[in-house]
PDB file of N, CA and C in Angstrom:
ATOM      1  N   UNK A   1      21.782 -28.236 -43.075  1.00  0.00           N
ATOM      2  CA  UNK A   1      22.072 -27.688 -41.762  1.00  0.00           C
ATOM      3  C   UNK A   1      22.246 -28.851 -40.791  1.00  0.00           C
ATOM      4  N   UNK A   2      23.267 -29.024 -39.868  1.00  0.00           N
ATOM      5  CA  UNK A   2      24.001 -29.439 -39.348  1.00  0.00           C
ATOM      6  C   UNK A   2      22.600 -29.874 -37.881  1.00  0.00           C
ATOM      7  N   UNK A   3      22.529 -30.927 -37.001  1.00  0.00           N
ATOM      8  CA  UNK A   3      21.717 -31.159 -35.858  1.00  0.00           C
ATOM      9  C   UNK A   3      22.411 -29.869 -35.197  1.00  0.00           C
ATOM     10  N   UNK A   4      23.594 -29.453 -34.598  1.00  0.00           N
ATOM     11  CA  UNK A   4      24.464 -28.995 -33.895  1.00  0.00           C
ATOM     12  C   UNK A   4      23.711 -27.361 -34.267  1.00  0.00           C
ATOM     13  N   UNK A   5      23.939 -26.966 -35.959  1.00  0.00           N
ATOM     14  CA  UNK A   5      23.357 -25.098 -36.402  1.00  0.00           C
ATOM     15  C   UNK A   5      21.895 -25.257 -35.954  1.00  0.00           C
ATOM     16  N   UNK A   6      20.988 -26.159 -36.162  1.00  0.00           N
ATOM     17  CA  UNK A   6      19.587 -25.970 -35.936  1.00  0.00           C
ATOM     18  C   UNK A   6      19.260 -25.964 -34.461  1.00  0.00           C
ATOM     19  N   UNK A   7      20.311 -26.530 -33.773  1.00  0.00           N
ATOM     20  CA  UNK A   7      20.053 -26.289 -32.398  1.00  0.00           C
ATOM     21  C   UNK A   7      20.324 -24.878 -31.496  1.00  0.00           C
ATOM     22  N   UNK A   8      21.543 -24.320 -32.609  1.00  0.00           N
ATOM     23  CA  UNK A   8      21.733 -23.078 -32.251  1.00  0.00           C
ATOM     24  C   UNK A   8      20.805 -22.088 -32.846  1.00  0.00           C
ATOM     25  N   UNK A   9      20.127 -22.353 -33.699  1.00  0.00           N
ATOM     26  CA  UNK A   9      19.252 -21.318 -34.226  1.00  0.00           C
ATOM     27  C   UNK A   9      18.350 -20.894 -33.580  1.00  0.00           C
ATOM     28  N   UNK A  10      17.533 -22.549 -32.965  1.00  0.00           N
ATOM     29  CA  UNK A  10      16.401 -22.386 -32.088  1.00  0.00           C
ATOM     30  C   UNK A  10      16.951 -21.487 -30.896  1.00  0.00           C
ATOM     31  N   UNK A  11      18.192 -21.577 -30.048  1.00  0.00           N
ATOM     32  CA  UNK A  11      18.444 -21.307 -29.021  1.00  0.00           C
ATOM     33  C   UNK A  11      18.441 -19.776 -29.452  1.00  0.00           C
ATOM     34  N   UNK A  12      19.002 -18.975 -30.418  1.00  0.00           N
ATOM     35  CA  UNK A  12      19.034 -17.623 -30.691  1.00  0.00           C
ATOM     36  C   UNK A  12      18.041 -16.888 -30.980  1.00  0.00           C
ATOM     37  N   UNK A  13      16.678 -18.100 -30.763  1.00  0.00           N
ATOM     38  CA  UNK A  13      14.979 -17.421 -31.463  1.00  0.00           C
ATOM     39  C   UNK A  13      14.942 -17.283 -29.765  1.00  0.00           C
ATOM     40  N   UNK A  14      15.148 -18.114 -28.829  1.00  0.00           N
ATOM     41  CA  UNK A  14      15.051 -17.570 -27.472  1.00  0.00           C
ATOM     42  C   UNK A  14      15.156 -16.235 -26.972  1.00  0.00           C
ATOM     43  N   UNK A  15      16.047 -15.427 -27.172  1.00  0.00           N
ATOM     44  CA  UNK A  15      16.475 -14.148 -27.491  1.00  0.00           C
ATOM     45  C   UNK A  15      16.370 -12.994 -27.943  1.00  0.00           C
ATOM     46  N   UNK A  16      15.412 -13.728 -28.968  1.00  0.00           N
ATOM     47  CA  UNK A  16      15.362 -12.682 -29.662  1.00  0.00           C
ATOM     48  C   UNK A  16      14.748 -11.151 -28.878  1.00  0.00           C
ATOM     49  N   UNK A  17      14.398 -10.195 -29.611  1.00  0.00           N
ATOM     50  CA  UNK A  17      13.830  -8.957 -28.868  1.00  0.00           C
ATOM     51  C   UNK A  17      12.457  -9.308 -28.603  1.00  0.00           C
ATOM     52  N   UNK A  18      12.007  -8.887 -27.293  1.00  0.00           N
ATOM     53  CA  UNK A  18      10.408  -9.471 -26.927  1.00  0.00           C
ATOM     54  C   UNK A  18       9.479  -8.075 -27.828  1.00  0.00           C
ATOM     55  N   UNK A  19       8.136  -8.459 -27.591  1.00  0.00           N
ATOM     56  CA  UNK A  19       7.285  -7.029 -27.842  1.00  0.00           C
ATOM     57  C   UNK A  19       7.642  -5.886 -26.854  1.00  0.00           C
ATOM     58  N   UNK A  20       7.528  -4.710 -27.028  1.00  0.00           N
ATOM     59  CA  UNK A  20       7.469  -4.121 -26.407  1.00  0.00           C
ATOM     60  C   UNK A  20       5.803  -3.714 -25.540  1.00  0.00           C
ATOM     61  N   UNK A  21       5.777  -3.931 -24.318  1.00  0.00           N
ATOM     62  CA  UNK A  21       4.581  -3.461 -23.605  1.00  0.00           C
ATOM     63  C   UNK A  21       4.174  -4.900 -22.890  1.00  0.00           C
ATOM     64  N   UNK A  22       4.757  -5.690 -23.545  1.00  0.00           N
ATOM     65  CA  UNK A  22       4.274  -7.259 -22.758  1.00  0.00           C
ATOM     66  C   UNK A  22       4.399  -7.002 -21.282  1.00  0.00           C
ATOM     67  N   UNK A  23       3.496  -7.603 -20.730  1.00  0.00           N
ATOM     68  CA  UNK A  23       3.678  -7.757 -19.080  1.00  0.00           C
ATOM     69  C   UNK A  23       3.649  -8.946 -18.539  1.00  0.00           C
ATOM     70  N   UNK A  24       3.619  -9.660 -17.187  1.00  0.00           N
ATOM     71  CA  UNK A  24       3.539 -10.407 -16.854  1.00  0.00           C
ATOM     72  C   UNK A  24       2.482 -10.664 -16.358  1.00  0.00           C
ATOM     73  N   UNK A  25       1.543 -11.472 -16.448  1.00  0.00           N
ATOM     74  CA  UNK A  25       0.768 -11.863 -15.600  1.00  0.00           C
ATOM     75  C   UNK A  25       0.659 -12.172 -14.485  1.00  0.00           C
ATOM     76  N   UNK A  26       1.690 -12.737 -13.950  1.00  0.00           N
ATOM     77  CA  UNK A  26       1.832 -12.635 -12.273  1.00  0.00           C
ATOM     78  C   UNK A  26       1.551 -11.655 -11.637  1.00  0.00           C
ATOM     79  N   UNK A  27       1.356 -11.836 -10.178  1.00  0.00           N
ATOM     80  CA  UNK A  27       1.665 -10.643  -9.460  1.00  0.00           C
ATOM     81  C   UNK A  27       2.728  -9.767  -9.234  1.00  0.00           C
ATOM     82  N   UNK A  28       4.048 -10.078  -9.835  1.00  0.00           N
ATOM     83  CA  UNK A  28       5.089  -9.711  -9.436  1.00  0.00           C
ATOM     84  C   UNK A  28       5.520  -9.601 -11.279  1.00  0.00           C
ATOM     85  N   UNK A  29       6.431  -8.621 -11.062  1.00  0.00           N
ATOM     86  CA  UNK A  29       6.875  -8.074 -12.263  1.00  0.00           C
ATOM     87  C   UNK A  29       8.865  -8.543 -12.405  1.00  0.00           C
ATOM     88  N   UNK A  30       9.122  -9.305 -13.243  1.00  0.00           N
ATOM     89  CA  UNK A  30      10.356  -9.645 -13.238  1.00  0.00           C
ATOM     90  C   UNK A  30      11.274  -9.177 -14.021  1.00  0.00           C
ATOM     91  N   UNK A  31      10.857  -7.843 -14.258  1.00  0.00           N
ATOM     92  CA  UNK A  31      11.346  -7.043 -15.096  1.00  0.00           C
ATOM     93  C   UNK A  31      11.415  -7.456 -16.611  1.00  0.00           C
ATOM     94  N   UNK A  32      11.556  -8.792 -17.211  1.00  0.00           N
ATOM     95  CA  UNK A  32      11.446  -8.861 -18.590  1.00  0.00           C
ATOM     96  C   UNK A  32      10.184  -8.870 -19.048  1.00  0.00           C
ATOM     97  N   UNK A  33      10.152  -8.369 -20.236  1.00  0.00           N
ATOM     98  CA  UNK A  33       9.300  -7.752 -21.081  1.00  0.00           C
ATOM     99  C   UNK A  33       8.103  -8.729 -21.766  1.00  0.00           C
ATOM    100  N   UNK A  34       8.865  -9.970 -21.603  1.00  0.00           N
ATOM    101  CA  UNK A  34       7.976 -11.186 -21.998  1.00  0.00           C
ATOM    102  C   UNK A  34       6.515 -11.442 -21.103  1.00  0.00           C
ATOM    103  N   UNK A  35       5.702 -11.769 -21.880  1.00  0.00           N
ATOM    104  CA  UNK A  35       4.716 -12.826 -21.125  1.00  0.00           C
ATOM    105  C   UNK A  35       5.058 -13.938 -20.512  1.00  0.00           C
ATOM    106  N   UNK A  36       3.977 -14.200 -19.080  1.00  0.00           N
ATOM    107  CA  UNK A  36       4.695 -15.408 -18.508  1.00  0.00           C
ATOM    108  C   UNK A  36       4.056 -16.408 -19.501  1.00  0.00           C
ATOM    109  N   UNK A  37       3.369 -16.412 -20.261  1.00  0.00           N
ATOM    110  CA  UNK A  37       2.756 -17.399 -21.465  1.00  0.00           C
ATOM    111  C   UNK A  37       4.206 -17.564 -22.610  1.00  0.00           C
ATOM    112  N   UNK A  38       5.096 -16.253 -22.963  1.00  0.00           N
ATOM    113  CA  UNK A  38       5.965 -16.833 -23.751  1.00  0.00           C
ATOM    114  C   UNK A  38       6.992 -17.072 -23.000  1.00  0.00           C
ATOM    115  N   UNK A  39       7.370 -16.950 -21.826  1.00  0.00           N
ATOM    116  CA  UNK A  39       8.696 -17.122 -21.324  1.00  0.00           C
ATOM    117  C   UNK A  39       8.467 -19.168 -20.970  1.00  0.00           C
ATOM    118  N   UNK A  40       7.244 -19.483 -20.719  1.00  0.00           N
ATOM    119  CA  UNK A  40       7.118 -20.627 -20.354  1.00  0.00           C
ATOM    120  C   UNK A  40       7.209 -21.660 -21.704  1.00  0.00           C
ATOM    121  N   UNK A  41       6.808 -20.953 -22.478  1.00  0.00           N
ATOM    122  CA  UNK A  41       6.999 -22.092 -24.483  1.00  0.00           C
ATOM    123  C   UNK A  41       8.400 -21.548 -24.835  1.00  0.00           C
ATOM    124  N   UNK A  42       9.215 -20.432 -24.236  1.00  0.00           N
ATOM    125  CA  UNK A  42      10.496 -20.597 -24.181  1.00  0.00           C
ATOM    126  C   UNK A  42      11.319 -21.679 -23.579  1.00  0.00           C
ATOM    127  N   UNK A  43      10.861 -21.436 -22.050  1.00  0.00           N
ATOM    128  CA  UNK A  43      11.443 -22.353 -21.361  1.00  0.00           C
ATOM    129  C   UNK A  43      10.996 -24.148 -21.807  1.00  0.00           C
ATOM    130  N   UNK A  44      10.133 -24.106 -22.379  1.00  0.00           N
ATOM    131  CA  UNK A  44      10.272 -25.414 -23.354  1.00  0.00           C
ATOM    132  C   UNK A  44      10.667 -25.925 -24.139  1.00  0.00           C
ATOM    133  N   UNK A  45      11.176 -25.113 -25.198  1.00  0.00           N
ATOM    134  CA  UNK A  45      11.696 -24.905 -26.249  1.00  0.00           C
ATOM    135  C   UNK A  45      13.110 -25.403 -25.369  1.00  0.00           C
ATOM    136  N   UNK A  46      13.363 -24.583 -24.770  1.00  0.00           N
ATOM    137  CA  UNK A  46      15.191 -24.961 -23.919  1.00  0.00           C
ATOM    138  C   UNK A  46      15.160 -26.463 -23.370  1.00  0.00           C
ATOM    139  N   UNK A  47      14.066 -27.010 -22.921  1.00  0.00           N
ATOM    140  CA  UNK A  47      13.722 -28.393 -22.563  1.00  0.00           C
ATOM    141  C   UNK A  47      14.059 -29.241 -23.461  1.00  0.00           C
ATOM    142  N   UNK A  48      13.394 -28.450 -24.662  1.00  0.00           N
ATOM    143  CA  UNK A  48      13.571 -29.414 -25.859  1.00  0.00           C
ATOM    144  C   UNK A  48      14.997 -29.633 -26.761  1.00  0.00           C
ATOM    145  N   UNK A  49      15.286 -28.807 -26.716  1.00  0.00           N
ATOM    146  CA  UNK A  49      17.040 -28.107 -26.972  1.00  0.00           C
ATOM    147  C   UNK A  49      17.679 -29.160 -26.367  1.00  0.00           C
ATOM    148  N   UNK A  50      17.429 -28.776 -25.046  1.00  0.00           N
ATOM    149  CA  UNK A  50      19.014 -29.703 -24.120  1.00  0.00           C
ATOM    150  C   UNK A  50      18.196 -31.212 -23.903  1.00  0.00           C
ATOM    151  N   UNK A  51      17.389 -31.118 -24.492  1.00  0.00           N
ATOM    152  CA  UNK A  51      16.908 -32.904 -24.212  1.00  0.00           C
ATOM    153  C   UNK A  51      16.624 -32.939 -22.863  1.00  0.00           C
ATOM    154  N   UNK A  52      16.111 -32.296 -21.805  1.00  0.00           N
ATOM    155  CA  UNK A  52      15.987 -32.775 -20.326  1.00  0.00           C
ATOM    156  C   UNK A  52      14.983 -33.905 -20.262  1.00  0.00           C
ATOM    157  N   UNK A  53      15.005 -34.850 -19.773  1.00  0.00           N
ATOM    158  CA  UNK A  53      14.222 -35.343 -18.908  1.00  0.00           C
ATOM    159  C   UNK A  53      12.525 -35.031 -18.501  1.00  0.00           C
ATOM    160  N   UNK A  54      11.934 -35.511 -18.154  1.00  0.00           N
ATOM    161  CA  UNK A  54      10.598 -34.981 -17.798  1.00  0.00           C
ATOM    162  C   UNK A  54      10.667 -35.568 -16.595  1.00  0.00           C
ATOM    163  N   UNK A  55      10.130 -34.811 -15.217  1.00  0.00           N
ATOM    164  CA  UNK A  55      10.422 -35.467 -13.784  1.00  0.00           C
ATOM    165  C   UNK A  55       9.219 -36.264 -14.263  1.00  0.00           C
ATOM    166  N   UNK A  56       9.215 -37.965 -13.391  1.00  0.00           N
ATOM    167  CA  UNK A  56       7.707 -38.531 -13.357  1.00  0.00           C
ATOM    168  C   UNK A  56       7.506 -38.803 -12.147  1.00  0.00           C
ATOM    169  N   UNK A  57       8.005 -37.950 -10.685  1.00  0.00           N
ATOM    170  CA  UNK A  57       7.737 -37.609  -9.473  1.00  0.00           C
ATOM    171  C   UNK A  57       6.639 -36.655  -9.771  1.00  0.00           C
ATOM    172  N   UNK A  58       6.988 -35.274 -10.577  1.00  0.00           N
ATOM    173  CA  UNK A  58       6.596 -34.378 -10.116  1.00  0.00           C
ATOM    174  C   UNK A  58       6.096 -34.100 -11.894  1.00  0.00           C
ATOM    175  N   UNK A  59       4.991 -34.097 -12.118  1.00  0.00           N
ATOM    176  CA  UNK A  59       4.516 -33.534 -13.389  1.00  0.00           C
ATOM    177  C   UNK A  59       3.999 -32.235 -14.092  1.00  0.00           C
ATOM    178  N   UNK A  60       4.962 -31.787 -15.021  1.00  0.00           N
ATOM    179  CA  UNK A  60       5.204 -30.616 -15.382  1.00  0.00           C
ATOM    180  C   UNK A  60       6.248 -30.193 -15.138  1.00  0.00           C
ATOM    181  N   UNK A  61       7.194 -31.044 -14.917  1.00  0.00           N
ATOM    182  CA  UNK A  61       8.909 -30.464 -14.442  1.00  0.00           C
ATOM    183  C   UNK A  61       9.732 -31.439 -15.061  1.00  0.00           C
ATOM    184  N   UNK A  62      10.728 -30.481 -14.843  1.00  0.00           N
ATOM    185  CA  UNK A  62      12.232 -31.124 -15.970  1.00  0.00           C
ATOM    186  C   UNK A  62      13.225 -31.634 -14.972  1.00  0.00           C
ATOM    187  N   UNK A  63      14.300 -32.539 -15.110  1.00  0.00           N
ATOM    188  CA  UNK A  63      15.439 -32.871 -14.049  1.00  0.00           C
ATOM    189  C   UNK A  63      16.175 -32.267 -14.949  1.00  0.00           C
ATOM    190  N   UNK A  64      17.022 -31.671 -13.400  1.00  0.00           N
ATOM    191  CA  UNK A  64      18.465 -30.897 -14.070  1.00  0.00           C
ATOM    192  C   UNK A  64      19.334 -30.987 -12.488  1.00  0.00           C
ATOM    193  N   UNK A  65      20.400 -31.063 -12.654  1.00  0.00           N
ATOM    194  CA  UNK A  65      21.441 -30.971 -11.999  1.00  0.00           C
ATOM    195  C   UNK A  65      21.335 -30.331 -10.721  1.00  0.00           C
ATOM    196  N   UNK A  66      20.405 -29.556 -10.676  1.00  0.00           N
ATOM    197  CA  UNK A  66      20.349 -28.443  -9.328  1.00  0.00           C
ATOM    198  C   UNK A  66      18.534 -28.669  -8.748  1.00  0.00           C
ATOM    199  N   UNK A  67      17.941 -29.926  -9.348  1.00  0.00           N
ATOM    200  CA  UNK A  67      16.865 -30.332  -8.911  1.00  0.00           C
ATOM    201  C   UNK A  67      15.830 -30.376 -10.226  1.00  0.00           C
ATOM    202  N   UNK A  68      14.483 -30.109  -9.829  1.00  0.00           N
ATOM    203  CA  UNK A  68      13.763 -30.045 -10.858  1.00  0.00           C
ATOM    204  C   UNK A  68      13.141 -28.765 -10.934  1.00  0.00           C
ATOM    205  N   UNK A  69      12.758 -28.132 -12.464  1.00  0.00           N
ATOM    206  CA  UNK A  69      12.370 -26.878 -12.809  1.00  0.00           C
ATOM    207  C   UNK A  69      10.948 -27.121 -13.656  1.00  0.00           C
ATOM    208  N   UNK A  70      10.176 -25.920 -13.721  1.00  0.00           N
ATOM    209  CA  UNK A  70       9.127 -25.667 -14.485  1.00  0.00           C
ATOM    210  C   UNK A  70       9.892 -25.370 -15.499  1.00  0.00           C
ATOM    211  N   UNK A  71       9.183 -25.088 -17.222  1.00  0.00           N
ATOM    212  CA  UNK A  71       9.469 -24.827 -18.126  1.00  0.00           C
ATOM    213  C   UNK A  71       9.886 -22.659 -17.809  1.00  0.00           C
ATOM    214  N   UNK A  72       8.744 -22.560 -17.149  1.00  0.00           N
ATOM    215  CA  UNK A  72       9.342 -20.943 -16.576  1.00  0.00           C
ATOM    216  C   UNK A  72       9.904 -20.788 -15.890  1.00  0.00           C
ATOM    217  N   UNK A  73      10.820 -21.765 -14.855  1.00  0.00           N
ATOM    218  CA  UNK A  73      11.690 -21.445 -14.294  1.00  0.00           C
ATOM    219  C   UNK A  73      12.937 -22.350 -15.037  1.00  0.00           C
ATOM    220  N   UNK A  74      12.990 -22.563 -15.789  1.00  0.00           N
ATOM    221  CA  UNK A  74      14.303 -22.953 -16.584  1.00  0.00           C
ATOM    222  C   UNK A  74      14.443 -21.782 -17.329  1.00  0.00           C
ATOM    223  N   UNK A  75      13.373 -20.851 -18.156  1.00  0.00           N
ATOM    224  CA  UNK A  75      13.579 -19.895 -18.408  1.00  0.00           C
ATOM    225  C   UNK A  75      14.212 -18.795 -17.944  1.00  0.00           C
ATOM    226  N   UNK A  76      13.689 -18.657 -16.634  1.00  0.00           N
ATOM    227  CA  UNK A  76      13.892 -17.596 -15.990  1.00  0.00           C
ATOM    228  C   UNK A  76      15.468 -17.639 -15.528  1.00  0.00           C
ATOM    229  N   UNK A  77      15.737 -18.931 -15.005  1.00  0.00           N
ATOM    230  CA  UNK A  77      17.057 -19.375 -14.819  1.00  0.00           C
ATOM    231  C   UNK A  77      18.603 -19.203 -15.918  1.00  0.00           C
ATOM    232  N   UNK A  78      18.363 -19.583 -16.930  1.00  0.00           N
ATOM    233  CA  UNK A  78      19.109 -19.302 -17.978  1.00  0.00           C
ATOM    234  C   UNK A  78      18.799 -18.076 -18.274  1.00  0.00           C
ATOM    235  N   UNK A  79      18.022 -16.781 -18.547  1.00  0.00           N
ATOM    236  CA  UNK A  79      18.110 -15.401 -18.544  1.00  0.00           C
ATOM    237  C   UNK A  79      18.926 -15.444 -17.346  1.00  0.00           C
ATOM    238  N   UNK A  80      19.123 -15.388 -16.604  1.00  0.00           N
ATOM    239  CA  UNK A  80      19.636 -14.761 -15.172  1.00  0.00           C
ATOM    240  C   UNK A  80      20.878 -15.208 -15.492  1.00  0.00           C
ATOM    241  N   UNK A  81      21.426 -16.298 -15.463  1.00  0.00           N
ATOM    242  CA  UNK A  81      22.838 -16.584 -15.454  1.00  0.00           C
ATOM    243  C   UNK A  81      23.719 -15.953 -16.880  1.00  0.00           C
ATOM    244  N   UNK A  82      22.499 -15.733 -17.951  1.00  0.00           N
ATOM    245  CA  UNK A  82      23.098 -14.707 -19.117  1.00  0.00           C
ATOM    246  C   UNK A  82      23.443 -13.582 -18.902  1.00  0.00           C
ATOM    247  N   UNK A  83      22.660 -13.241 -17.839  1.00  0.00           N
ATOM    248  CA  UNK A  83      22.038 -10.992 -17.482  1.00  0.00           C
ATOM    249  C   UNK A  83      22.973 -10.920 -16.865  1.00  0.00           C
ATOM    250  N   UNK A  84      23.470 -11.777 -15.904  1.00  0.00           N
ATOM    251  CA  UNK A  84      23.892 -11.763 -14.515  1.00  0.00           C
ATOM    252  C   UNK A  84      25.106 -12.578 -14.571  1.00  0.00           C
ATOM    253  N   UNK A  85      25.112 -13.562 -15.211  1.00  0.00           N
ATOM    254  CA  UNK A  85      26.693 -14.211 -14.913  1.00  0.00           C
ATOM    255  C   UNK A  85      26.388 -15.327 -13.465  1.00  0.00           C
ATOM    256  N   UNK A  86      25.777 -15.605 -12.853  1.00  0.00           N
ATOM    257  CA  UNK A  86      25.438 -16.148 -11.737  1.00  0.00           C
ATOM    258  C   UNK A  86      24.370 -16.926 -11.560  1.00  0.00           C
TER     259      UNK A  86
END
């Protein structure tokens, strides 16, 4: 398997179908079904994927093009521009 298929594989385990009944732990409900515990080892997993950066301003954050993100908000970010187009 190819660097290029194993990278797509991981990216399609992102995806996959969550449990059903998961909630969020936050106060606020973001409608997906995930835990904010798996959406955040998602959003790492995508860290790890696209190779980002680790900010060493700000620790616990990634550099990307539009500033720096948590591992759950890179998550949350890439769902949205999938769901949504935007």
């Amino acid at each position: 398997m190819s660097g290029a298929q194993r990278r797509n594989a991981r990216m399609a385990k992102l995806f996959d179908d969550a449990k059903p009944g998961a909630r969020l732990d936050a106060g606020w409900d973001t409608g997906d079904p995930l835990s904010e515990q798996e959406q955040t080892r998602r959003g790492q997993l995508l860290a790890d994927t696209l190779q980002l950066r680790k900010s060493q301003a700000e620790p616990g954050r990634y550099c990307t093009d539009w500033g720096t993100k948590t591992a759950l908000g890179l998550y949350r970010t890439v769902k949205r521009i999938i769901e949504q187009g935007e």
